[in-house]
C-alpha atoms as a PDB file:
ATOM      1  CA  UNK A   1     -38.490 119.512 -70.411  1.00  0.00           C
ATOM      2  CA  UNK A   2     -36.780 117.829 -67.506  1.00  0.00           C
ATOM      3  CA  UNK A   3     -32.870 116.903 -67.151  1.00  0.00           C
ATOM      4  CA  UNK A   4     -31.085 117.612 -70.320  1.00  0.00           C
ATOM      5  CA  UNK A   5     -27.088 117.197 -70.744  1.00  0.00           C
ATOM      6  CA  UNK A   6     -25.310 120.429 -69.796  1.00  0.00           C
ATOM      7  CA  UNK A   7     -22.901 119.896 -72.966  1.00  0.00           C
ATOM      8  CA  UNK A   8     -24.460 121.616 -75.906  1.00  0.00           C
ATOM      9  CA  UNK A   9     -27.536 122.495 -73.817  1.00  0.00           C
ATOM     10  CA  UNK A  10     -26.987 126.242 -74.864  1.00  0.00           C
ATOM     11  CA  UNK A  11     -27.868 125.305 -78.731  1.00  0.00           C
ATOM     12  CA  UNK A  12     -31.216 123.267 -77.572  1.00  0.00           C
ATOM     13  CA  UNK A  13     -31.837 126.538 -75.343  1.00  0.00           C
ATOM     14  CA  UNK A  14     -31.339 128.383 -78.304  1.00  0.00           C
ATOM     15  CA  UNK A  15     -33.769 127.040 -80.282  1.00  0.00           C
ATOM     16  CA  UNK A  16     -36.251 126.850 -77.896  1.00  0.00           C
ATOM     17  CA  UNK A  17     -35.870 130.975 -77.468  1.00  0.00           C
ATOM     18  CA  UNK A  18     -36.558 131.380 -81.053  1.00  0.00           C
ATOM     19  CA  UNK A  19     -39.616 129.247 -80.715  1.00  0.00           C
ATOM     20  CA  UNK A  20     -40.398 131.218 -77.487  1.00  0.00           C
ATOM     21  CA  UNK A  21     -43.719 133.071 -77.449  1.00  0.00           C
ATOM     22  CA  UNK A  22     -44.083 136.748 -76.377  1.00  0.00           C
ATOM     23  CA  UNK A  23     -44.780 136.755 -72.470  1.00  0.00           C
ATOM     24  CA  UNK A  24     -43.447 132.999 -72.069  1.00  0.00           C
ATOM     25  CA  UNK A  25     -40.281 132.972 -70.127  1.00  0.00           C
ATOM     26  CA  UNK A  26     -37.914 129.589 -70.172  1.00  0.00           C
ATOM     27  CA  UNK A  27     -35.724 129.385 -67.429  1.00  0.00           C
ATOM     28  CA  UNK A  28     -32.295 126.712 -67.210  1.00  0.00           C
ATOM     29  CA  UNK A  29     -31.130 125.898 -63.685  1.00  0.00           C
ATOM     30  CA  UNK A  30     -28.232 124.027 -62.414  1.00  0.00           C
ATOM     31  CA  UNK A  31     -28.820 120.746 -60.730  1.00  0.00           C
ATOM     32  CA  UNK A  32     -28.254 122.591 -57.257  1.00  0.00           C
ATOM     33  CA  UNK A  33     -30.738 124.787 -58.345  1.00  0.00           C
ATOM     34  CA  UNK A  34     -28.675 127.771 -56.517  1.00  0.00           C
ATOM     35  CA  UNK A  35     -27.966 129.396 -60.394  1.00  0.00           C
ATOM     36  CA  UNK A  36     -30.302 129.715 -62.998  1.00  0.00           C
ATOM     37  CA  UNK A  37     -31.381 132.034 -66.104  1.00  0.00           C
ATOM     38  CA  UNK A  38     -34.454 133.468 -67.818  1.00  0.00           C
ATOM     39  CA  UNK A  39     -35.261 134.014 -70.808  1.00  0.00           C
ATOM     40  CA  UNK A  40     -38.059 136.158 -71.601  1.00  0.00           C
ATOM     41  CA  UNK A  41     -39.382 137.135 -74.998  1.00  0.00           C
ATOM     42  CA  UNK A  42     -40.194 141.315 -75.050  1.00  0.00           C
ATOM     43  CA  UNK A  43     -40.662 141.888 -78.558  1.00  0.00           C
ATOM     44  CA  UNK A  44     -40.528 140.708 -81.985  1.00  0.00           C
ATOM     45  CA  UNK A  45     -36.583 140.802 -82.360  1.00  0.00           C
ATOM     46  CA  UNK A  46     -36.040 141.508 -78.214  1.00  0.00           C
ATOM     47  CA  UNK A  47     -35.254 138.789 -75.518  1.00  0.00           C
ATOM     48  CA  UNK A  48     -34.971 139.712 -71.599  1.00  0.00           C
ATOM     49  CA  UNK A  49     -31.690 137.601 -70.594  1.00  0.00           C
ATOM     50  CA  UNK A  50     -31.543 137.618 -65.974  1.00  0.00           C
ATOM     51  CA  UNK A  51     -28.857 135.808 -64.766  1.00  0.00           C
ATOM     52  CA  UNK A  52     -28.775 134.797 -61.078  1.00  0.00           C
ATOM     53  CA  UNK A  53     -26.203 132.607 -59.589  1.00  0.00           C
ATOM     54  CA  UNK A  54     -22.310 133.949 -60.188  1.00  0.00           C
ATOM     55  CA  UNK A  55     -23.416 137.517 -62.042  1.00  0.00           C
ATOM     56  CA  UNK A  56     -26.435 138.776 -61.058  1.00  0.00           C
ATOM     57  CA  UNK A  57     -27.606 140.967 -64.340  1.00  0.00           C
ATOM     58  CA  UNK A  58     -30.121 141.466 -66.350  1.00  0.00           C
ATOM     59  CA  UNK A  59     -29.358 141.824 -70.591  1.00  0.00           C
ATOM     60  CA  UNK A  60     -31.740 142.939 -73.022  1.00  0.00           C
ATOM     61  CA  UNK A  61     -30.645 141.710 -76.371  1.00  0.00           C
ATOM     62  CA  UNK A  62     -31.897 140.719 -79.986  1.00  0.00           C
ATOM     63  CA  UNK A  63     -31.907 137.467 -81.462  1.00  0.00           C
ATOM     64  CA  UNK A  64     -28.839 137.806 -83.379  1.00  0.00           C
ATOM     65  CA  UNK A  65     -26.897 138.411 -80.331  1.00  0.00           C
ATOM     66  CA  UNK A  66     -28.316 135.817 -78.210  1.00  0.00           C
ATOM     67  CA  UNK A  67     -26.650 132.694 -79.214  1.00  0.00           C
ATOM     68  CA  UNK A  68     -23.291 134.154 -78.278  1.00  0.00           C
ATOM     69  CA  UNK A  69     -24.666 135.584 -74.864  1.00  0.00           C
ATOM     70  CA  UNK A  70     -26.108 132.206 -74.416  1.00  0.00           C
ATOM     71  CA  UNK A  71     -22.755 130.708 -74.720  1.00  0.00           C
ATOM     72  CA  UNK A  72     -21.293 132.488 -72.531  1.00  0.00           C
ATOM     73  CA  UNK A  73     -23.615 132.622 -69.722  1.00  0.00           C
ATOM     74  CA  UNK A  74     -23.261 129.048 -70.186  1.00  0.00           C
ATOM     75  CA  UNK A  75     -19.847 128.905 -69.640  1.00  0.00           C
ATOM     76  CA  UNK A  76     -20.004 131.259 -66.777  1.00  0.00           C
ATOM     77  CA  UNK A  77     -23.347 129.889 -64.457  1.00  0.00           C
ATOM     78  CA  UNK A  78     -22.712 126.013 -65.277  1.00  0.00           C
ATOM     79  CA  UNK A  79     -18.756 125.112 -65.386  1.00  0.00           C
ATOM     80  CA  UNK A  80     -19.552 122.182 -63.730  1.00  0.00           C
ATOM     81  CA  UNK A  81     -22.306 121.270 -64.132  1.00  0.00           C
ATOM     82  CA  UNK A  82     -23.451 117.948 -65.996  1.00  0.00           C
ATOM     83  CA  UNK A  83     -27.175 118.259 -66.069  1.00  0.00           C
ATOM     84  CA  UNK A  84     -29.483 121.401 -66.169  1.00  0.00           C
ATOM     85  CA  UNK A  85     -33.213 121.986 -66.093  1.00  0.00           C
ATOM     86  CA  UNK A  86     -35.395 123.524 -68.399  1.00  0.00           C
ATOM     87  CA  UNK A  87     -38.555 124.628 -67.819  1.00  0.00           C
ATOM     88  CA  UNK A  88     -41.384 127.333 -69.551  1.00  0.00           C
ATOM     89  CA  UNK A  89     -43.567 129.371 -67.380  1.00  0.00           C
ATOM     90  CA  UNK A  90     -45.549 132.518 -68.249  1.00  0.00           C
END
């Protein structure tokens, strides 16, 4: 996926985790591309968040508290920003 709008781009990022196969990580970057995030899929129910850019930290979450982690790594790594990158590597 290239350029998406940074407004609402947490939901589509979302989604895509859920769809996310075990191994596959999707990572969202600014336009700068000085911040980013990973997403990696560890288990069943278990998704490696690393955030790089303001925080540096790594979370290790399941998917029912991922869409509000999302959100607010969102808010946090892309104030600004009005397009981010998405793109799935393994």
């Amino acid at each position: 996926m290239p350029w998406i709008s940074a407004r609402g781009s947490d939901k589509v990022v979302y989604s895509q985790c859920l769809k996310l196969q075990q191994g596959k990580i999707l990572r969202v970057e600014s336009f700068k591309g000085d911040r980013w995030i990973e997403v990696k899929r560890k288990g069943e129910d278990e998704f490696e968040i690393t955030e790089k850019g303001y925080n540096n930290t790594t979370y290790l979450v399941n998917s029912k508290d991922l869409k509000a982690l999302l959100k607010r790594i969102f808010e946090i790594e892309f104030p600004r920003s009005h397009q981010v990158r998405i793109s799935m590597t393994s």
